[in-house]
Protein backbone atom coordinates (compact mmCIF):
# COMPACT_ATOMS: atom_id res chain seq x y z
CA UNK A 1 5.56 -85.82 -15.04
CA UNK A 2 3.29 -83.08 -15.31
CA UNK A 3 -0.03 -82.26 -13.39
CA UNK A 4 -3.00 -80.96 -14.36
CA UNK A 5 -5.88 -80.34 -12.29
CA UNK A 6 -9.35 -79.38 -12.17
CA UNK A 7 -10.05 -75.96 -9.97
CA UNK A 8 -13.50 -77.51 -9.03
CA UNK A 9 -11.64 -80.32 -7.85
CA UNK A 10 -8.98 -79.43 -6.20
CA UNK A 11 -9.88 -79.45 -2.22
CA UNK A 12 -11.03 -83.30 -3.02
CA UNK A 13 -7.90 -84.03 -4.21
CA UNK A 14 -5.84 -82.28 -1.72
CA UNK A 15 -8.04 -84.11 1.06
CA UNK A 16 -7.21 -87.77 -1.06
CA UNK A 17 -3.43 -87.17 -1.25
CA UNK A 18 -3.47 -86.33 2.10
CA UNK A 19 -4.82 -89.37 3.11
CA UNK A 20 -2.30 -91.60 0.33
CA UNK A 21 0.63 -89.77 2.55
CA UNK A 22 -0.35 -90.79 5.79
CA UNK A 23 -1.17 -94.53 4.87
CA UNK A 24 1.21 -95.95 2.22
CA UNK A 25 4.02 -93.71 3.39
CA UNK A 26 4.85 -93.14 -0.64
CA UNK A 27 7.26 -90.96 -2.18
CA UNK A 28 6.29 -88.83 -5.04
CA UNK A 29 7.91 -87.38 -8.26
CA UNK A 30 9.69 -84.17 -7.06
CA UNK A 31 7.42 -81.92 -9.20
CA UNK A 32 4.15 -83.64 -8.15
CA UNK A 33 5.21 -83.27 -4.46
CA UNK A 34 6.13 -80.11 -5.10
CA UNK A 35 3.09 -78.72 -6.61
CA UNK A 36 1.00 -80.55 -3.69
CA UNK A 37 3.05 -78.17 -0.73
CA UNK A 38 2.19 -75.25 -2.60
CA UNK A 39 -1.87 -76.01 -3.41
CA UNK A 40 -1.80 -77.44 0.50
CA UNK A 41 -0.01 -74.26 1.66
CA UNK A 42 -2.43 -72.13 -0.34
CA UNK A 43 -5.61 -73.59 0.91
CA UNK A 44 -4.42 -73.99 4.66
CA UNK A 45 -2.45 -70.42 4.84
CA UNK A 46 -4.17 -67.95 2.61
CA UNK A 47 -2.06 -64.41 2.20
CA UNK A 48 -3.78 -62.20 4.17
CA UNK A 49 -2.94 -58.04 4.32
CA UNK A 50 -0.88 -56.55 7.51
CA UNK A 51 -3.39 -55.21 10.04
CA UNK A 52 -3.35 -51.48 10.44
CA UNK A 53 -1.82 -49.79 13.19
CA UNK A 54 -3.94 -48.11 16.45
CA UNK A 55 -4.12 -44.38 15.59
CA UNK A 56 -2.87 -43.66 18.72
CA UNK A 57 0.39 -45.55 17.63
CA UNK A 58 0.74 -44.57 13.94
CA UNK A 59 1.78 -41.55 12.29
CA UNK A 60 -1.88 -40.97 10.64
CA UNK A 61 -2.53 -39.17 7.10
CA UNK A 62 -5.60 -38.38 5.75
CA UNK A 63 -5.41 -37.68 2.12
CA UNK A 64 -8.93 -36.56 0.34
CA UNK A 65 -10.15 -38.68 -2.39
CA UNK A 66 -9.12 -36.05 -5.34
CA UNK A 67 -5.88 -35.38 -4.15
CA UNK A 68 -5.32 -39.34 -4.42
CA UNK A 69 -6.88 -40.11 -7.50
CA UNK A 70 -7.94 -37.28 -10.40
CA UNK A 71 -11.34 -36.83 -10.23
CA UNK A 72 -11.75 -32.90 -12.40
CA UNK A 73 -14.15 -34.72 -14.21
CA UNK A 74 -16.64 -36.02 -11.77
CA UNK A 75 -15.71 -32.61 -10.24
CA UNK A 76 -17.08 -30.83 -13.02
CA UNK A 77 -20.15 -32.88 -13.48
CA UNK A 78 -21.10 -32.06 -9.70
CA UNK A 79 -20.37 -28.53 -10.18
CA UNK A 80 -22.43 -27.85 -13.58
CA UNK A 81 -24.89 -30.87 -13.30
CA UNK A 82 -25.90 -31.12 -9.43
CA UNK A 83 -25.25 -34.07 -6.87
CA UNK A 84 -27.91 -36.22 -8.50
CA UNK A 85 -25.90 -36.38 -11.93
CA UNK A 86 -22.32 -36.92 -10.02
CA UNK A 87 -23.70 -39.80 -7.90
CA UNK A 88 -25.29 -41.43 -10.83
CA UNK A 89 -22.34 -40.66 -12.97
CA UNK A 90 -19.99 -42.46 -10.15
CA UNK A 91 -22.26 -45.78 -9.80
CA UNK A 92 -22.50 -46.04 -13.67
CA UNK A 93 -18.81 -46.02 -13.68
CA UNK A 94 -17.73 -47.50 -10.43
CA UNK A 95 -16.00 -50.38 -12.24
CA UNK A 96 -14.07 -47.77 -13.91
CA UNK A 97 -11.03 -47.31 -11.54
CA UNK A 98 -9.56 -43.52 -11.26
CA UNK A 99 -6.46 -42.65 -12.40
CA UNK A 100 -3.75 -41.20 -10.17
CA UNK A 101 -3.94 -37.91 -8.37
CA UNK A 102 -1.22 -35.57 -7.21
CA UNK A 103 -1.11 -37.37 -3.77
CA UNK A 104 -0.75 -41.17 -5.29
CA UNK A 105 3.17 -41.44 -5.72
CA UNK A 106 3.49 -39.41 -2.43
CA UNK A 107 1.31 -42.45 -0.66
CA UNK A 108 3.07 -45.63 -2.52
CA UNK A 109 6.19 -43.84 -1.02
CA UNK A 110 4.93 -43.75 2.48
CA UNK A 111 3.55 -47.45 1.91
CA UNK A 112 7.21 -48.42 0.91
CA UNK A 113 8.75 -47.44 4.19
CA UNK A 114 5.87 -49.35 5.73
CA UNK A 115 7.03 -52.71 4.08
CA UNK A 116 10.72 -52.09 5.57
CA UNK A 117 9.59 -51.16 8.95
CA UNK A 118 7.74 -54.05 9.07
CA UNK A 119 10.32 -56.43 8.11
CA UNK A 120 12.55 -54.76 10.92
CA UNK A 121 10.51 -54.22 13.61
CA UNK A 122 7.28 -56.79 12.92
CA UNK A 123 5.69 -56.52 16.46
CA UNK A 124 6.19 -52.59 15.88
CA UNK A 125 2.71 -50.02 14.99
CA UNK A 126 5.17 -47.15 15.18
CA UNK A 127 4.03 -47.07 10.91
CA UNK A 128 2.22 -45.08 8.74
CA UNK A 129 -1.36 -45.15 8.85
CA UNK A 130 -3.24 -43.75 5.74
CA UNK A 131 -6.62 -42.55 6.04
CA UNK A 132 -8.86 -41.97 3.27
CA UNK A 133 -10.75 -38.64 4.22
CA UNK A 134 -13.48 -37.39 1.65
CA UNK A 135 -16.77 -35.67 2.16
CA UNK A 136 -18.30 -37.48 -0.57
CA UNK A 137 -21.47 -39.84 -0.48
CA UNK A 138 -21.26 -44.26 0.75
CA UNK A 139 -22.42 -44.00 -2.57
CA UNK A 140 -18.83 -43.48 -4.28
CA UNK A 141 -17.68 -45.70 -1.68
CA UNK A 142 -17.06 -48.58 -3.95
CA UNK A 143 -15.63 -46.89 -6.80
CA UNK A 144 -12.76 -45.44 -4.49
CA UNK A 145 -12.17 -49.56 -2.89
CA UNK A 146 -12.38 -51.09 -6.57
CA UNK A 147 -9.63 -48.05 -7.34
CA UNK A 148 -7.83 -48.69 -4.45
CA UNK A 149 -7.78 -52.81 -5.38
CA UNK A 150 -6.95 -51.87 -8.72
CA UNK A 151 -3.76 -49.61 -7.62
CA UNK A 152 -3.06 -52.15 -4.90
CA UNK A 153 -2.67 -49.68 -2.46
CA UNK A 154 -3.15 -50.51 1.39
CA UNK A 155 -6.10 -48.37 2.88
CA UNK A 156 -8.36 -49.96 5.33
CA UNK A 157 -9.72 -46.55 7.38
CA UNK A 158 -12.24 -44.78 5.35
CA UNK A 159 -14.09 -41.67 6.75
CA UNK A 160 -17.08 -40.70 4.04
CA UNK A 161 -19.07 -37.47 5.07
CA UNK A 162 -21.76 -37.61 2.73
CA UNK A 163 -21.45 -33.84 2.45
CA UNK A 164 -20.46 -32.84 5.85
CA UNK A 165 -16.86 -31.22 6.55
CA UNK A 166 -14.45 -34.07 7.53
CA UNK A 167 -12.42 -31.76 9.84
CA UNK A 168 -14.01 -33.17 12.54
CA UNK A 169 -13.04 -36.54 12.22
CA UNK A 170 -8.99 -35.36 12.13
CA UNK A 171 -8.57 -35.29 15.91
CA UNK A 172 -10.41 -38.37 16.30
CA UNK A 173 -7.65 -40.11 14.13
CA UNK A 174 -4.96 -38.43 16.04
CA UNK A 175 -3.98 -36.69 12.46
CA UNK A 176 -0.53 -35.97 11.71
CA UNK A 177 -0.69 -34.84 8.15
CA UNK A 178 -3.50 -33.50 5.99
CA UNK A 179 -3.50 -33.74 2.50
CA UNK A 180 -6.48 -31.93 0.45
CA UNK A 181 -7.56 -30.56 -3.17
CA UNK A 182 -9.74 -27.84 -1.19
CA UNK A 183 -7.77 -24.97 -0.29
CA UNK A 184 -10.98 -24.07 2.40
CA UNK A 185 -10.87 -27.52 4.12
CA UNK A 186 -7.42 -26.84 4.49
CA UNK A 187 -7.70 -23.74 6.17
CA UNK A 188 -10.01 -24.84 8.83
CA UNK A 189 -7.47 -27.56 9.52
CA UNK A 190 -4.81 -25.47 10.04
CA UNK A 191 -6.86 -23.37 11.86
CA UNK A 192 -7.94 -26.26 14.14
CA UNK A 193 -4.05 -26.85 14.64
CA UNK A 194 -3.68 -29.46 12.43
CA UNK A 195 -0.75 -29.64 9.93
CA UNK A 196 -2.61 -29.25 6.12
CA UNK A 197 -1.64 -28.35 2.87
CA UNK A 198 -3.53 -28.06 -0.42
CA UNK A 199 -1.94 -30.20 -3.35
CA UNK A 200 -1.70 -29.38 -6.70
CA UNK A 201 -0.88 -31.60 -9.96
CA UNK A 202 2.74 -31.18 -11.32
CA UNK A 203 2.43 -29.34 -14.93
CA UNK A 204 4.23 -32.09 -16.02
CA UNK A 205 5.31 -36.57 -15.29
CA UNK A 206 8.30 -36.92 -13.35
CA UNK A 207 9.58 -39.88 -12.29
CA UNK A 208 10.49 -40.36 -8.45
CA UNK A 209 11.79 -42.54 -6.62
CA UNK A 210 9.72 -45.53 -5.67
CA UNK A 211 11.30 -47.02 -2.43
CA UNK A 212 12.55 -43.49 -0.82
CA UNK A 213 10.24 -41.11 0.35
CA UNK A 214 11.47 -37.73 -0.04
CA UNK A 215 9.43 -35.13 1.55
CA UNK A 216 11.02 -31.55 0.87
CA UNK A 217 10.01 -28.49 3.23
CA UNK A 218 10.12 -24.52 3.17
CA UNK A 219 11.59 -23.02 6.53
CA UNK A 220 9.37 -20.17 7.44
CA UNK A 221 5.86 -20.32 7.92
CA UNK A 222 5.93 -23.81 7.53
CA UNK A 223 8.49 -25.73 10.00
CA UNK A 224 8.95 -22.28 12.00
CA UNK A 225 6.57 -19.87 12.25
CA UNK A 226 6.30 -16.38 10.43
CA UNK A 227 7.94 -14.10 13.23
CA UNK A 228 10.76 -13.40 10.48
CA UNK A 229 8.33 -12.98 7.82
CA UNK A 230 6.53 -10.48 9.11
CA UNK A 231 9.66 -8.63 9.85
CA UNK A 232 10.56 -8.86 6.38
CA UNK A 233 7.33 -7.63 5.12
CA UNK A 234 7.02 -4.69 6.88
CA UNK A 235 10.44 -3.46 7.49
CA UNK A 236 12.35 -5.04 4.41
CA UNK A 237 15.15 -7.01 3.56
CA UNK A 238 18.08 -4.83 5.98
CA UNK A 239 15.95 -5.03 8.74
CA UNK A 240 15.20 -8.81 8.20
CA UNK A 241 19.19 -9.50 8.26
CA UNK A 242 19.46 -7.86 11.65
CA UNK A 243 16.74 -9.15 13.10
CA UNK A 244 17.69 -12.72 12.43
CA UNK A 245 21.41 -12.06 13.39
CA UNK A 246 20.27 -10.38 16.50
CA UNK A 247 18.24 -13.02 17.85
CA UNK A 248 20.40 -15.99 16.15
CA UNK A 249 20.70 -17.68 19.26
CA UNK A 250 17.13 -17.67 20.02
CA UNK A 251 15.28 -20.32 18.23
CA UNK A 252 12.07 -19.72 16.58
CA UNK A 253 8.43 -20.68 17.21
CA UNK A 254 7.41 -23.63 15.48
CA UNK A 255 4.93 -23.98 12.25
CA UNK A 256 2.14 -25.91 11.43
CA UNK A 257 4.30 -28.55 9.46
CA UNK A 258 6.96 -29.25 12.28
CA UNK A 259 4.78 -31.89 14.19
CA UNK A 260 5.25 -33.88 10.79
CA UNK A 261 9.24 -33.81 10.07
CA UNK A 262 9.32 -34.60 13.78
CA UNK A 263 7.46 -37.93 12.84
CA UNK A 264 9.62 -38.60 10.23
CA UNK A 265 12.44 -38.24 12.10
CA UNK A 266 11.24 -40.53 14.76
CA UNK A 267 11.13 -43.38 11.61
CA UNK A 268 14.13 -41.95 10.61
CA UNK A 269 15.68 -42.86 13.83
CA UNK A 270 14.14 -46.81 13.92
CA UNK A 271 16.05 -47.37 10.44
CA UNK A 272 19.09 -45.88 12.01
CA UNK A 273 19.11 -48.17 15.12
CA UNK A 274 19.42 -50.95 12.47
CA UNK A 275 22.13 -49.92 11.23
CA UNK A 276 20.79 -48.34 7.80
CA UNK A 277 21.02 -45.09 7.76
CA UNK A 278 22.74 -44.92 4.05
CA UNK A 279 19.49 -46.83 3.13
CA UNK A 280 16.90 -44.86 4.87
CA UNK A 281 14.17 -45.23 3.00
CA UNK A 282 12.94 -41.68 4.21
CA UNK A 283 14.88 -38.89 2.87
CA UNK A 284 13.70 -34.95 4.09
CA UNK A 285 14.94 -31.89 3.16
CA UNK A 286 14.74 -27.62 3.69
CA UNK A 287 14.39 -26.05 0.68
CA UNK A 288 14.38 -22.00 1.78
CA UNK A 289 14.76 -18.73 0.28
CA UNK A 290 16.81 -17.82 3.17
CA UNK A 291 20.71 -16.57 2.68
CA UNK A 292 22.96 -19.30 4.59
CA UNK A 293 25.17 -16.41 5.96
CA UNK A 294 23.18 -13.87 6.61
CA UNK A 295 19.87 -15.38 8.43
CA UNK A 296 20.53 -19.15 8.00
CA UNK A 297 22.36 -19.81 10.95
CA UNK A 298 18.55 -19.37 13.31
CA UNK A 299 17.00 -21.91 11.19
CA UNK A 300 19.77 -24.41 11.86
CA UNK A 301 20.01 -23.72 14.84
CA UNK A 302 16.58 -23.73 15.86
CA UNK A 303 16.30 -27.14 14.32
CA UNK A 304 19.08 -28.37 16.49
CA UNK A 305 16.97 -26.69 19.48
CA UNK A 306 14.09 -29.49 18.31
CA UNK A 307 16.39 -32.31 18.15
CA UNK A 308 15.99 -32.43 14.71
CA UNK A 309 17.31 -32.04 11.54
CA UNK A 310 16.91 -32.77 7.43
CA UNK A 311 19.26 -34.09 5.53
CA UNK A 312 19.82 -32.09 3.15
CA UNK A 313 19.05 -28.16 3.47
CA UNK A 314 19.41 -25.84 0.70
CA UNK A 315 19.24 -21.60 1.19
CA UNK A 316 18.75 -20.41 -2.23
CA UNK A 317 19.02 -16.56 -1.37
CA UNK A 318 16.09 -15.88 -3.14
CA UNK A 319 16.55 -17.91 -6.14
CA UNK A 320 13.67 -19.86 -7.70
CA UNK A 321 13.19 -22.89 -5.88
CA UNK A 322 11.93 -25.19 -8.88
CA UNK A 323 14.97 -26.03 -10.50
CA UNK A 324 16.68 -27.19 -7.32
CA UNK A 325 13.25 -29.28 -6.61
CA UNK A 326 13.48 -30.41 -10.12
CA UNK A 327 16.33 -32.41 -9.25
CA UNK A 328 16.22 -33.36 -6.21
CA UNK A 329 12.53 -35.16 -7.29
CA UNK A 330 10.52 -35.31 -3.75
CA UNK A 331 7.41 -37.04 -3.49
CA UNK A 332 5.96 -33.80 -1.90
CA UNK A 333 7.04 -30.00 -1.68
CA UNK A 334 5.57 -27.97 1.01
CA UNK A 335 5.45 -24.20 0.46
CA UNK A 336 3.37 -21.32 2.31
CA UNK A 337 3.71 -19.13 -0.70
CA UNK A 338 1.70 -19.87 -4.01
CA UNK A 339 4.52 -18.25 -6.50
CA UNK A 340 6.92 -21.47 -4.82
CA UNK A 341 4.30 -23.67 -5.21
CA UNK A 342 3.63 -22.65 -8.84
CA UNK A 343 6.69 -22.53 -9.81
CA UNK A 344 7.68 -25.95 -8.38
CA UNK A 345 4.60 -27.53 -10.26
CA UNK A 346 5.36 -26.05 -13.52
CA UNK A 347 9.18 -28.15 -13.12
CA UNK A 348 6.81 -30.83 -12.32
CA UNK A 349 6.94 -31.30 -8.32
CA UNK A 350 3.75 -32.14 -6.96
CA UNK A 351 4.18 -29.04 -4.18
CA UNK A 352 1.46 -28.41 -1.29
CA UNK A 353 0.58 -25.28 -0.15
CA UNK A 354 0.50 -24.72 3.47
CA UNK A 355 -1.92 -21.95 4.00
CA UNK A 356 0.06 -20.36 7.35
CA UNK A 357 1.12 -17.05 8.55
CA UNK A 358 1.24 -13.21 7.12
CA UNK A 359 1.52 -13.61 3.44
CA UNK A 360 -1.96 -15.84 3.50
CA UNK A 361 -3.33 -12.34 4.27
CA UNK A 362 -4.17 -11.48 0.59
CA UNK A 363 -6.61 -8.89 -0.45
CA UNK A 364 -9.86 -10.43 -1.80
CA UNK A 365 -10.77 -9.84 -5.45
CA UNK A 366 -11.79 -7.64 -7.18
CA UNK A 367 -12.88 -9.44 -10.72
CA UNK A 368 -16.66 -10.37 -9.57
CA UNK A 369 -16.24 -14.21 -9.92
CA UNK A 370 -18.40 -15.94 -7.75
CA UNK A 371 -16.42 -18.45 -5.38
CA UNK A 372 -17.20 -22.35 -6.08
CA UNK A 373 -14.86 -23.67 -3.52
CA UNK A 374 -17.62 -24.13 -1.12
CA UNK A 375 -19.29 -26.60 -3.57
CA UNK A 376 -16.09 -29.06 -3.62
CA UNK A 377 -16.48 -32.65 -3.05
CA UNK A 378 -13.30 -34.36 -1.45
């Protein structure tokens, strides 16, 4: 027997069988009763989307609106045309949905390990908690929620400046992690103590995984600070070696990024509890020009000082860091120098640059271009 019915009709019909049930008691064909629990179960317990976590609970990242969706061309039209041409341009095409930016796969990731902690711990808000952080006008607003529909992705907190700096709303959402295409935003966050990095779009489509987030760190200046940096930069390589067999034992200051691989761990540690640490769906590693026998015994050990640790950690001695990257495919690299983060993106890793310590301090230049980065919209 097969059913057909009427959308217009449906609730009246629903409301009618209801009422045949209850008074003649009556069987029904199994696919007729079938479709009935489903419609009833449809109308009476609509699907409805997990509530976010209380900031105070959740690990919190903000990601700006171009590093989650490519936006160079709305970013060009606001640089060359003026804000009266971008906003125009954005509610002429706000059906239009944006494609992907370099943050996306990094944030489907993180939305991933949601779903699992959820299934194990459902009473839990110890989740991820993205934020949508972007300085641009209400305006855009509904281009960005019928993109974020479109992608399906799960964003409820929006913060939309209208202009202004967002840094000031960070704190306020107890910020663990922020993600920006403006290299000067980031630098005030960092500044403000906030962990930040600037992301930039691989030079070329590789696939990663879509239910393990793998999140991939540089050891100084970024976890630890840049007290062996500086020793390496003004004293050289020999001096470096004895400085960091020397003081071995003593572990090292912590960077601006540390706060965040602490978080993970802390997830890390909920999936273990269960049982399932072979199928952690987090997955971190150190990626560091540092020589294992010669100066990688402080950063191991000053991990184990933490109470942390990554699972994986590779000391490359110097050798490019992109091909190792290339296969171990993380969602997001995080680098304080921009010849690692370059040459990670050409391999195509989306890598971050953490703007953090001595070699940040670069001489400004010399070629008479005037500097646009103030004029960003995120």
């Amino acid at each position: 027997m097969r059913v057909c019915v009427c959308r217009s009709y449906r609730a009246e019909l629903l409301y009618d069988h209801q009422l045949f049930m209850m008074n003649m008691n009556t069987a029904l064909p199994k696919e007729m009763h079938t479709f009935w629990e489903k419609e009833t179960c449809n109308q009476s317990s609509p699907s409805k989307k997990p509530k976010p976590p209380k900031p105070q609970n959740a690990i919190t990242i903000a990601v700006s609106s171009r590093a989650l969706f490519n936006m160079d061309l709305e970013q060009d039209i606001y640089e060359q045309q003026g804000m009266e041409d971008y906003l125009n341009y954005q509610i002429q095409h706000e059906m239009e949905p944006f494609a992907p930016g370099p943050a996306f796969p990094f944030i489907k990731a993180v939305e991933a390990v949601n779903t699992r902690l959820r299934e194990l711990y459902p009473d839990s808000e110890e989740l991820f908690d993205v934020v949508l952080m972007t300085s641009n006008h209400a305006h855009v607003g509904l281009r960005l929620i019928n993109s974020i529909n479109h992608h399906q992705l799960f964003l409820e907190r929006f913060c939309m400046t209208g202009g202004n700096s967002p840094i000031g709303y960070l704190k306020a959402y107890h910020t663990n992690l922020y993600l920006s295409a403006d290299s000067l935003k980031v630098r005030e966050a960092i500044e403000a103590g906030i962990a930040a990095a600037t992301v930039f779009s691989p030079g070329k489509i590789t696939e990663v995984p879509e239910t393990q987030l793998r999140v991939a760190f540089d050891g100084d200046a970024v976890l630890f600070s840049d007290e062996s940096e500086r020793i390496y930069k003004a004293h050289g390589l020999d001096k470096f070696f004895e400085h960091e067999k020397a003081h071995e034992n003593k572990p090292l200051d912590h960077g601006p990024l540390k706060g965040f691989l602490e978080a993970l761990g802390k997830l890390q540690q909920k999936f273990y509890a269960k049982g399932q640490r072979l199928d952690c769906p987090i997955r971190t590693y150190l990626v560091t020009a540092r020589s294992a026998a010669s100066s990688g015994t402080r950063a191991l050990k000053t991990l184990r000082s933490w109470g942390l640790e990554t699972d994986e950690a590779l000391f490359l001695a110097g050798a490019p860091k992109g091909p190792m990257l290339e296969k171990i495919r993380p969602h997001i690299f995080f680098d304080d120098q921009m010849f690692h983060v370059e040459g990670a993106a050409e391999l195509g890793t989306v890598a971050a640059h953490v703007p953090y310590g001595i070699a940040q301090k670069i001489p400004p230049k010399k070629d008479g271009k005037k500097d646009t980065s103030a004029r960003q919209l995120e």
